[in-house]
C-alpha atoms as a PDB file:
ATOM      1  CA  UNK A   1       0.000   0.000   0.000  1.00  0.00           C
ATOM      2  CA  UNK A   2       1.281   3.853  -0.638  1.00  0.00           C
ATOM      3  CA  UNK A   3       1.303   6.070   2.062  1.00  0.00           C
ATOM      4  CA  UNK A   4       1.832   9.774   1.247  1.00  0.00           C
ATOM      5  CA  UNK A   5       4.039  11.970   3.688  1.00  0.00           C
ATOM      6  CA  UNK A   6       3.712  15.475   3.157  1.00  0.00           C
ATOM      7  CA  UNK A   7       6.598  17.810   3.699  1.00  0.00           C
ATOM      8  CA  UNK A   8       5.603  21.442   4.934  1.00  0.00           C
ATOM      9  CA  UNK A   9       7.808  24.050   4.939  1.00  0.00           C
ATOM     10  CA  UNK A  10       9.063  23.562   8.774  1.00  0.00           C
ATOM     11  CA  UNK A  11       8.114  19.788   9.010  1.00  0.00           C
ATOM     12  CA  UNK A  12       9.937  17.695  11.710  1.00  0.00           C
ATOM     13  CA  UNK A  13       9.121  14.421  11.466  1.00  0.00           C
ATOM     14  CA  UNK A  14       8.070  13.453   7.874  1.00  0.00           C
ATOM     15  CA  UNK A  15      10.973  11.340   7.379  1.00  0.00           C
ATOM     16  CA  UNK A  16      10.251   9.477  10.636  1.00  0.00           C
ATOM     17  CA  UNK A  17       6.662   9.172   9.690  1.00  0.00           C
ATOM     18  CA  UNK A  18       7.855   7.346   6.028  1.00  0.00           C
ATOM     19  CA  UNK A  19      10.274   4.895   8.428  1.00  0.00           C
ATOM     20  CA  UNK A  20       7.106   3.288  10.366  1.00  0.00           C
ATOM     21  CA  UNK A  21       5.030   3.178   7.063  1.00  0.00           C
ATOM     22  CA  UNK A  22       8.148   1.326   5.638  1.00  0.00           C
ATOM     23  CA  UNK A  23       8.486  -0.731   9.173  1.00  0.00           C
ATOM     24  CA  UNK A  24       4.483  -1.626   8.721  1.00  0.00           C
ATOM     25  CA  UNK A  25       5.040  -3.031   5.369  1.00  0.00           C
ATOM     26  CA  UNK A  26       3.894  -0.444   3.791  1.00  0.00           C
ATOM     27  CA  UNK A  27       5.433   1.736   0.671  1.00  0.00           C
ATOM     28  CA  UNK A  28       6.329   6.029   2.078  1.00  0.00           C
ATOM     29  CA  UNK A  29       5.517   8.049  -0.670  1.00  0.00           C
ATOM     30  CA  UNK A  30       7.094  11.386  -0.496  1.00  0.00           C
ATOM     31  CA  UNK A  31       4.618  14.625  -1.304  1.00  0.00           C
ATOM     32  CA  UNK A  32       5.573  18.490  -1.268  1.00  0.00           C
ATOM     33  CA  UNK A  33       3.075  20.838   0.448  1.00  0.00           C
ATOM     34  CA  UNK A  34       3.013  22.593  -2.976  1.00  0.00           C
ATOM     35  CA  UNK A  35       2.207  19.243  -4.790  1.00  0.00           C
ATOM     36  CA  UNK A  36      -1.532  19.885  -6.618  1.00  0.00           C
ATOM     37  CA  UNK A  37      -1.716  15.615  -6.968  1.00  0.00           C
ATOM     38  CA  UNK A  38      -1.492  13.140  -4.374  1.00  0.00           C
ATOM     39  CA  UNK A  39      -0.080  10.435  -6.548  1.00  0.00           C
ATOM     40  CA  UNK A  40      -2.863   8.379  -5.645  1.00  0.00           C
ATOM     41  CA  UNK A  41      -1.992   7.296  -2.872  1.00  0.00           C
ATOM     42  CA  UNK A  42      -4.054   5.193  -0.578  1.00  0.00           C
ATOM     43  CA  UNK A  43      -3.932   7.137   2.763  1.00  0.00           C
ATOM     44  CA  UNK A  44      -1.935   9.783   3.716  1.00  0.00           C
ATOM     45  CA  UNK A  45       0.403  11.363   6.758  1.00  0.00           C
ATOM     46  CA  UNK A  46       0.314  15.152   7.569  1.00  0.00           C
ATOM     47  CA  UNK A  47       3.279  14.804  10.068  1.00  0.00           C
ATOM     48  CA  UNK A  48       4.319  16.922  13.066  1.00  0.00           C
ATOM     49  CA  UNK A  49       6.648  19.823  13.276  1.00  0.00           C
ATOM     50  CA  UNK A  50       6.516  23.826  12.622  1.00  0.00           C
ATOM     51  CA  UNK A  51       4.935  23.861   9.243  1.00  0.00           C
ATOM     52  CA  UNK A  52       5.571  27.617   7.801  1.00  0.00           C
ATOM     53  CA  UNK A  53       6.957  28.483  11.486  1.00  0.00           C
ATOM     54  CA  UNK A  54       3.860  28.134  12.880  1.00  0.00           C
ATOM     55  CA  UNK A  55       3.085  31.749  11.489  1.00  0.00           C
ATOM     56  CA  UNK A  56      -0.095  33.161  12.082  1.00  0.00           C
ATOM     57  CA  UNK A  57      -1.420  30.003  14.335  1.00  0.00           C
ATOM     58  CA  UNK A  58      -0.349  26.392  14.092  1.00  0.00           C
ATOM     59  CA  UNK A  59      -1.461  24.654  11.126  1.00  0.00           C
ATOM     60  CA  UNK A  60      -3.071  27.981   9.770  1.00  0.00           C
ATOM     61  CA  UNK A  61      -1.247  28.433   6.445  1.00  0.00           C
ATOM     62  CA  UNK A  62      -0.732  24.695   5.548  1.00  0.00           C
ATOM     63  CA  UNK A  63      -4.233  24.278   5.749  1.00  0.00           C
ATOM     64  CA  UNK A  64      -4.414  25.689   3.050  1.00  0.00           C
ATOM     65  CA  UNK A  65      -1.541  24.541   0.804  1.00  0.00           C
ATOM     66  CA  UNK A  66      -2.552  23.216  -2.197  1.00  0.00           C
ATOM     67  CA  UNK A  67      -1.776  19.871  -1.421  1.00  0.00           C
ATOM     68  CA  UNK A  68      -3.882  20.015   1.761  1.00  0.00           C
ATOM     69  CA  UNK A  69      -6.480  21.207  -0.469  1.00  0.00           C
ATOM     70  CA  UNK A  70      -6.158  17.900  -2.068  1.00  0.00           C
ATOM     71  CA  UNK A  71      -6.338  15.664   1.269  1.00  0.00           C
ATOM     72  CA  UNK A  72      -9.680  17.656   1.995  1.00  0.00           C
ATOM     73  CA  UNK A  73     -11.495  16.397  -1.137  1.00  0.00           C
ATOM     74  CA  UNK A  74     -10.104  12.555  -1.149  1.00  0.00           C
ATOM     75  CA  UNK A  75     -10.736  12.556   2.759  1.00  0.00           C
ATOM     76  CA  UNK A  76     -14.786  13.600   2.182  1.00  0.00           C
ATOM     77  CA  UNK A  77     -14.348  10.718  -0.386  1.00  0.00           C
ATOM     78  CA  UNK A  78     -12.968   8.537   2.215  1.00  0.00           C
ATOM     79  CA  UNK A  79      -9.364   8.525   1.765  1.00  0.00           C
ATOM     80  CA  UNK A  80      -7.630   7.564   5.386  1.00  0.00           C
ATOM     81  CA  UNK A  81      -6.378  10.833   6.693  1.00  0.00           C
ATOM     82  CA  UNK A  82      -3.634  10.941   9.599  1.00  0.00           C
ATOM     83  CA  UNK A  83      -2.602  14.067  11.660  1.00  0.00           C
ATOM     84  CA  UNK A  84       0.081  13.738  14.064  1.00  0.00           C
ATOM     85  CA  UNK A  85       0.870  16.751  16.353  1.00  0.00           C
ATOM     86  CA  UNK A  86       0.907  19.648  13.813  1.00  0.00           C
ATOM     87  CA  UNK A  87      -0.909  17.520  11.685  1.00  0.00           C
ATOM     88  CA  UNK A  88      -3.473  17.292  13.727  1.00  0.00           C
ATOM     89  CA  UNK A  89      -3.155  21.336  14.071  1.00  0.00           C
ATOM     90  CA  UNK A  90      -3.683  21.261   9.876  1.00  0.00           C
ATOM     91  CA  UNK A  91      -6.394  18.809  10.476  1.00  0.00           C
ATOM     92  CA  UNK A  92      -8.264  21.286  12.523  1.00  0.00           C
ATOM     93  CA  UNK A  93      -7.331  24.610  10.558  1.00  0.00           C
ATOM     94  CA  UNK A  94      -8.670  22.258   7.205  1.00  0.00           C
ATOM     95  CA  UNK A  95     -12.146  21.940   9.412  1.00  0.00           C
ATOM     96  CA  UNK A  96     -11.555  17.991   8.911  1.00  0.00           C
ATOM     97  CA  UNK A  97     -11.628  17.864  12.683  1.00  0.00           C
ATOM     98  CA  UNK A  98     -13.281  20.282  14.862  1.00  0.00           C
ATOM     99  CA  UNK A  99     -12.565  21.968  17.599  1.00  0.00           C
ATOM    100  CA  UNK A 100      -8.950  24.461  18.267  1.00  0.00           C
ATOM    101  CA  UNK A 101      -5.178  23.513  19.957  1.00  0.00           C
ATOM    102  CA  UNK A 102      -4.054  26.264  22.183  1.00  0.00           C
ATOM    103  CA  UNK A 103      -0.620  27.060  24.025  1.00  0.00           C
ATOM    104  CA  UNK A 104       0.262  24.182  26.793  1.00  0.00           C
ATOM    105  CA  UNK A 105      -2.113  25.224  30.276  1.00  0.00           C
ATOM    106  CA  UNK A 106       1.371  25.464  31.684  1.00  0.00           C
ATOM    107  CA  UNK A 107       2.448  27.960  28.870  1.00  0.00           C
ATOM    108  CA  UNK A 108       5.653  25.518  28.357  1.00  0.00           C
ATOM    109  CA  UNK A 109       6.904  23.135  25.519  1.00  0.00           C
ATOM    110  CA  UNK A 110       6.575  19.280  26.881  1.00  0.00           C
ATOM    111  CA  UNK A 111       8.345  16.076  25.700  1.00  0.00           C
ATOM    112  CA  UNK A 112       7.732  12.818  27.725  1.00  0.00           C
ATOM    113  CA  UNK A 113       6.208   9.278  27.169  1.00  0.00           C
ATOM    114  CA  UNK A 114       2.930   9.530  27.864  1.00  0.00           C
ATOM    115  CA  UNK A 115       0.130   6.871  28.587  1.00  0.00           C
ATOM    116  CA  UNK A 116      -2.800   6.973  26.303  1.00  0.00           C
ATOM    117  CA  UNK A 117      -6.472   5.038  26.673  1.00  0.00           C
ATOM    118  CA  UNK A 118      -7.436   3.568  22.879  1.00  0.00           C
ATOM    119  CA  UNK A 119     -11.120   5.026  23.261  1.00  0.00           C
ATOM    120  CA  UNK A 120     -12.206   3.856  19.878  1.00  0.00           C
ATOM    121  CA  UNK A 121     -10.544   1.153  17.680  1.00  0.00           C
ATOM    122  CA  UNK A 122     -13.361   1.844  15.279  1.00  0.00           C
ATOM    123  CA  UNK A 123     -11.312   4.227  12.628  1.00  0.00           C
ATOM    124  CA  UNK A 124      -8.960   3.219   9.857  1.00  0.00           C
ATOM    125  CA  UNK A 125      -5.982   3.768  11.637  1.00  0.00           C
ATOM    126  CA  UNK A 126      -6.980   1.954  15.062  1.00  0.00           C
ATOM    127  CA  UNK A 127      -8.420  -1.582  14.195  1.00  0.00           C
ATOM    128  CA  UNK A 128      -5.718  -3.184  15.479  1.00  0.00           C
ATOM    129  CA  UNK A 129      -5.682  -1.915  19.120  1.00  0.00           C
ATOM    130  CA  UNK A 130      -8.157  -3.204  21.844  1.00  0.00           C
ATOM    131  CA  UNK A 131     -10.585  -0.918  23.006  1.00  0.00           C
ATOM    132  CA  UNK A 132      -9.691   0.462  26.177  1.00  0.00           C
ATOM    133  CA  UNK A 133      -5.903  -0.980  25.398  1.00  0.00           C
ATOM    134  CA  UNK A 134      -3.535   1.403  27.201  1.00  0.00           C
ATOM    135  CA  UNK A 135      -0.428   2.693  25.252  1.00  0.00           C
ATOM    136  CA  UNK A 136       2.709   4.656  25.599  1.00  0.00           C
ATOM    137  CA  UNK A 137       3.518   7.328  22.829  1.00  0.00           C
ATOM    138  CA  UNK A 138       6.067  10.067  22.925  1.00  0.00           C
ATOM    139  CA  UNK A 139       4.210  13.483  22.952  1.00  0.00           C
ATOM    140  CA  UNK A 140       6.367  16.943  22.369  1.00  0.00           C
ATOM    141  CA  UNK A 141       4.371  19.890  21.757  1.00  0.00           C
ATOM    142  CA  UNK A 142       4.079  23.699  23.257  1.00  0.00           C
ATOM    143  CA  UNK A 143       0.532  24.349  21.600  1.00  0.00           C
ATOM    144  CA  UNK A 144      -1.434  20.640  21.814  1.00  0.00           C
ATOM    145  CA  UNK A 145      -4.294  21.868  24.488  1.00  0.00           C
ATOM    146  CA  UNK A 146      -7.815  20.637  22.843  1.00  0.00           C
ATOM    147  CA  UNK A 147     -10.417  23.397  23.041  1.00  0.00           C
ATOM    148  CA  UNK A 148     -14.034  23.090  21.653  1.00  0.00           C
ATOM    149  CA  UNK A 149     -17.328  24.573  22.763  1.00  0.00           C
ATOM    150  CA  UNK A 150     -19.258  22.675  25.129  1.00  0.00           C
ATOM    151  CA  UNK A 151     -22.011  21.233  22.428  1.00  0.00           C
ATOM    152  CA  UNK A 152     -19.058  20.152  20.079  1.00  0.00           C
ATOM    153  CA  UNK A 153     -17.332  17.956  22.895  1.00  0.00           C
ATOM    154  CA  UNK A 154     -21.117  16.142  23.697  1.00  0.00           C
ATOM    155  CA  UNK A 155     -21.097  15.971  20.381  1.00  0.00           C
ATOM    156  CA  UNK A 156     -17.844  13.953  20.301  1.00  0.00           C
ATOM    157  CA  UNK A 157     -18.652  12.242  23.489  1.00  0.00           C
ATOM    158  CA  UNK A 158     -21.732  10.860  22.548  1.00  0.00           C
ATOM    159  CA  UNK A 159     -20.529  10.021  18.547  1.00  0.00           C
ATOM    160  CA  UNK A 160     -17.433   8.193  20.726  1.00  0.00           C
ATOM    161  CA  UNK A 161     -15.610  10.296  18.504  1.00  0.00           C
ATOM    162  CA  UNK A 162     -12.448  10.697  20.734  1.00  0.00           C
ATOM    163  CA  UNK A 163     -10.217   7.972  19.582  1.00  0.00           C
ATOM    164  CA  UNK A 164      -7.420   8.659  22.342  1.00  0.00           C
ATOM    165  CA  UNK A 165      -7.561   9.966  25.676  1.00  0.00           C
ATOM    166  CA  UNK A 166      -4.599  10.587  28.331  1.00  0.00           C
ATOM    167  CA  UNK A 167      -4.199   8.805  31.080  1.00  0.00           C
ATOM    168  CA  UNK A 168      -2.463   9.647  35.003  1.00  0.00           C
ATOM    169  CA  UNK A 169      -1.700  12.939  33.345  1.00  0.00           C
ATOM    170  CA  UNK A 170      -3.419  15.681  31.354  1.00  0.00           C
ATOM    171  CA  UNK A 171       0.052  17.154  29.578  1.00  0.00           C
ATOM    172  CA  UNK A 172      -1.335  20.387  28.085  1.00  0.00           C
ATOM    173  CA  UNK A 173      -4.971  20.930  29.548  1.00  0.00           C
ATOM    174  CA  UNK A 174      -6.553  19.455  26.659  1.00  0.00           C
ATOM    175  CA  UNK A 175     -10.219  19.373  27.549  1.00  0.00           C
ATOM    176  CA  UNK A 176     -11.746  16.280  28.603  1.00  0.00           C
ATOM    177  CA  UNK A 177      -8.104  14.844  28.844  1.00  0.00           C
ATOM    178  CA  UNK A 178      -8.523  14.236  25.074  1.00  0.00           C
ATOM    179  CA  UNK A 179      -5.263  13.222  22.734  1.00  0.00           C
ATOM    180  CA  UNK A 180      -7.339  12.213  19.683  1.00  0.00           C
ATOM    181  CA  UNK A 181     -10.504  12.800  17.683  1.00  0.00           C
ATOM    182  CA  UNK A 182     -11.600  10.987  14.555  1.00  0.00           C
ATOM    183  CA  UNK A 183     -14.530  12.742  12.088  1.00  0.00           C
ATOM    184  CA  UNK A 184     -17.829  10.932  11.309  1.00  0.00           C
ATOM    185  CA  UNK A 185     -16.770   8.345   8.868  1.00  0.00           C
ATOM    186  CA  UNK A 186     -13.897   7.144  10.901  1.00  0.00           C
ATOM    187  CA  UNK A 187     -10.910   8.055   8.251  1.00  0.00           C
ATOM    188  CA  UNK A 188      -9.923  10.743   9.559  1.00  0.00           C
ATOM    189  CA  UNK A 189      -7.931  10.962  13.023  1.00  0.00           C
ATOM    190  CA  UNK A 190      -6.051  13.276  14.081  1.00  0.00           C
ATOM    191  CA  UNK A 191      -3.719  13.382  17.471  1.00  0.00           C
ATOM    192  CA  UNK A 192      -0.963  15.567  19.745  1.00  0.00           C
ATOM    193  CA  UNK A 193       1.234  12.451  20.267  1.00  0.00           C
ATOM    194  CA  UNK A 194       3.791  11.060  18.131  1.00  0.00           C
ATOM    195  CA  UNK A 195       3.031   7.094  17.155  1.00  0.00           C
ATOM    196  CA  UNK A 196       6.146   7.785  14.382  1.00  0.00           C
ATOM    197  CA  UNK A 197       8.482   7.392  17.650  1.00  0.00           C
ATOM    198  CA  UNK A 198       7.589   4.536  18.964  1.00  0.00           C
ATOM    199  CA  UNK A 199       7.690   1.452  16.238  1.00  0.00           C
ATOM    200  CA  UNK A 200      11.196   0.582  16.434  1.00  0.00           C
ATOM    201  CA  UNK A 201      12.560  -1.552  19.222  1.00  0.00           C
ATOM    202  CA  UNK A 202      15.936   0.811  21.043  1.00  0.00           C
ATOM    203  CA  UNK A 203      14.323   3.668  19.983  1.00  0.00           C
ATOM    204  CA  UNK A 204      10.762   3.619  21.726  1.00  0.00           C
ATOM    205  CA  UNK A 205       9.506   4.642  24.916  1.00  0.00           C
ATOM    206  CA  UNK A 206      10.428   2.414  27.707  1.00  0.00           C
ATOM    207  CA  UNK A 207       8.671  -0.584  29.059  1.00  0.00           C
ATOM    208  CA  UNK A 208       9.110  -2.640  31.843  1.00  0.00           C
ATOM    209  CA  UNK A 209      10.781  -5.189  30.494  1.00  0.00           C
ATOM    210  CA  UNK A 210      13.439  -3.107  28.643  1.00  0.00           C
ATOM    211  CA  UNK A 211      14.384   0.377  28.082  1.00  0.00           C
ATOM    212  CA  UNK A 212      13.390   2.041  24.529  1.00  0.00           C
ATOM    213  CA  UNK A 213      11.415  -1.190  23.354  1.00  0.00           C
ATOM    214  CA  UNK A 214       7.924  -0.009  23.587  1.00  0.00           C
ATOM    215  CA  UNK A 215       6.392  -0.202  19.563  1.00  0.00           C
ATOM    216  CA  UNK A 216       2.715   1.024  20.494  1.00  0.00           C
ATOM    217  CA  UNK A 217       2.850   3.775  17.799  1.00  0.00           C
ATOM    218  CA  UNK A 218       3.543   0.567  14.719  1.00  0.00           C
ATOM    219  CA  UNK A 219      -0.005  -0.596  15.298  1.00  0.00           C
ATOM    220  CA  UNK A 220      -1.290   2.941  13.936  1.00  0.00           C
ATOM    221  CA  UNK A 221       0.410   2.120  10.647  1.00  0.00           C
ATOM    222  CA  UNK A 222       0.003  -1.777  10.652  1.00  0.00           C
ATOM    223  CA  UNK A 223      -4.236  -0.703  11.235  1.00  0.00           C
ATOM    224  CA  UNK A 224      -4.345   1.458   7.847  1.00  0.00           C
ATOM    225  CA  UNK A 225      -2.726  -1.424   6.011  1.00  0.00           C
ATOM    226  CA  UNK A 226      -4.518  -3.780   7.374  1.00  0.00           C
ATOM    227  CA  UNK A 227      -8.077  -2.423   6.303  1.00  0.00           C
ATOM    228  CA  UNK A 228      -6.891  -0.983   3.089  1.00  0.00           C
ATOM    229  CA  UNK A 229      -5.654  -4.861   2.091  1.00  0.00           C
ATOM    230  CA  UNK A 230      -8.783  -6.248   2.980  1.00  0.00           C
ATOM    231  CA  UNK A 231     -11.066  -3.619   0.962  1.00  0.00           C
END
């Protein structure tokens, strides 16, 4: 399966985002925010970083770079959409996701391993967790609080629409101690953690048994695959 990266001006982690596509079994396909064609590719990564130096608000100007424009119409066609960190930022500036990310409640940049509850292994990028399953990601982000207005989180409550949720600590104030949303039609999910950093054993978060094993975030990859093999 091809799996689109997209590089933004500012992006971080697009070449660690192609390394767990590749580490899934699946085949990175390089795209350029200016890029009007997706290559048809199958699903697609908008990874994390400072896209255009985070100008204006996070996510604000790559939403609309022309080849976000693109992941907009394929995703209302049901092309598997994922956001990670200031992709999730794009995902919400796009209106694929609702909602707003705000600075950290603590008004400072975080990076730890961080515990996350799998609320809803539902979505194309999440079949291959257990529900409730508890992981351990890397997060690392200054502006990853989750705001929304009071209907729009009942509204995600009661669609079971949050796909992630943090767990023994809320790292950024993120209402409702959510990490991760998905839209209607369960393609399109978006989160403030980084699943890119943690498929590779010696280079993971730490477990119990070992340090730097834990490969939580491969499953996010393996998931996409998975259901776009068996379509």
């Amino acid at each position: 399966m091809r799996i689109g990266v997209i590089t933004y001006p500012g992006s971080l982690d697009d070449r660690d985002a192609q390394r767990a596509i590749k580490l899934a079994g699946g085949t990175p396909v390089p795209l350029w925010h200016a890029d009007n064609s997706l290559k048809k590719v199958d699903a697609v990564v908008l990874p994390g970083g400072f896209s255009y130096g985070d100008y204006l608000r996070c996510g604000a100007i790559a939403a609309q770079a022309p080849a976000t424009k693109e992941v907009i119409k394929l995703a209302e066609k049901g092309l598997p959409v994922l956001g990670i960190c200031n992709g999730f930022q794009v995902l919400v500036e796009a209106h694929l996701l609702p909602g707003g990310l705000i600075r950290n409640e603590h008004q400072h940049f975080i990076c730890r391993d961080q515990k996350l509850r799998v609320e809803n292994n539902q979505t194309a990028w999440t079949s291959l967790f257990e529900k409730d399953q508890e992981i351990t990601i890397p997060l690392k982000n200054g502006e990853g609080g989750y705001i929304a207005t009071p209907d729009t989180i009942k509204m995600l409550e009661e669609e079971n629409r949050v796909v992630f949720r943090y767990l023994e600590v809320n790292p950024n104030g993120s209402m409702n101690d959510i990490a991760g949303l998905t839209n209607e039609r369960g393609n399109v999910v978006g989160l403030m953690p980084h699943p890119e950093h943690a498929v590779e054993p010696g280079f993971g978060p730490d477990r119990p048994e070992a340090m730097r094993s834990g490969t939580d975030g491969l499953k996010f990859f393996q998931s996409v695959i998975t259901q776009l093999v068996s379509r």
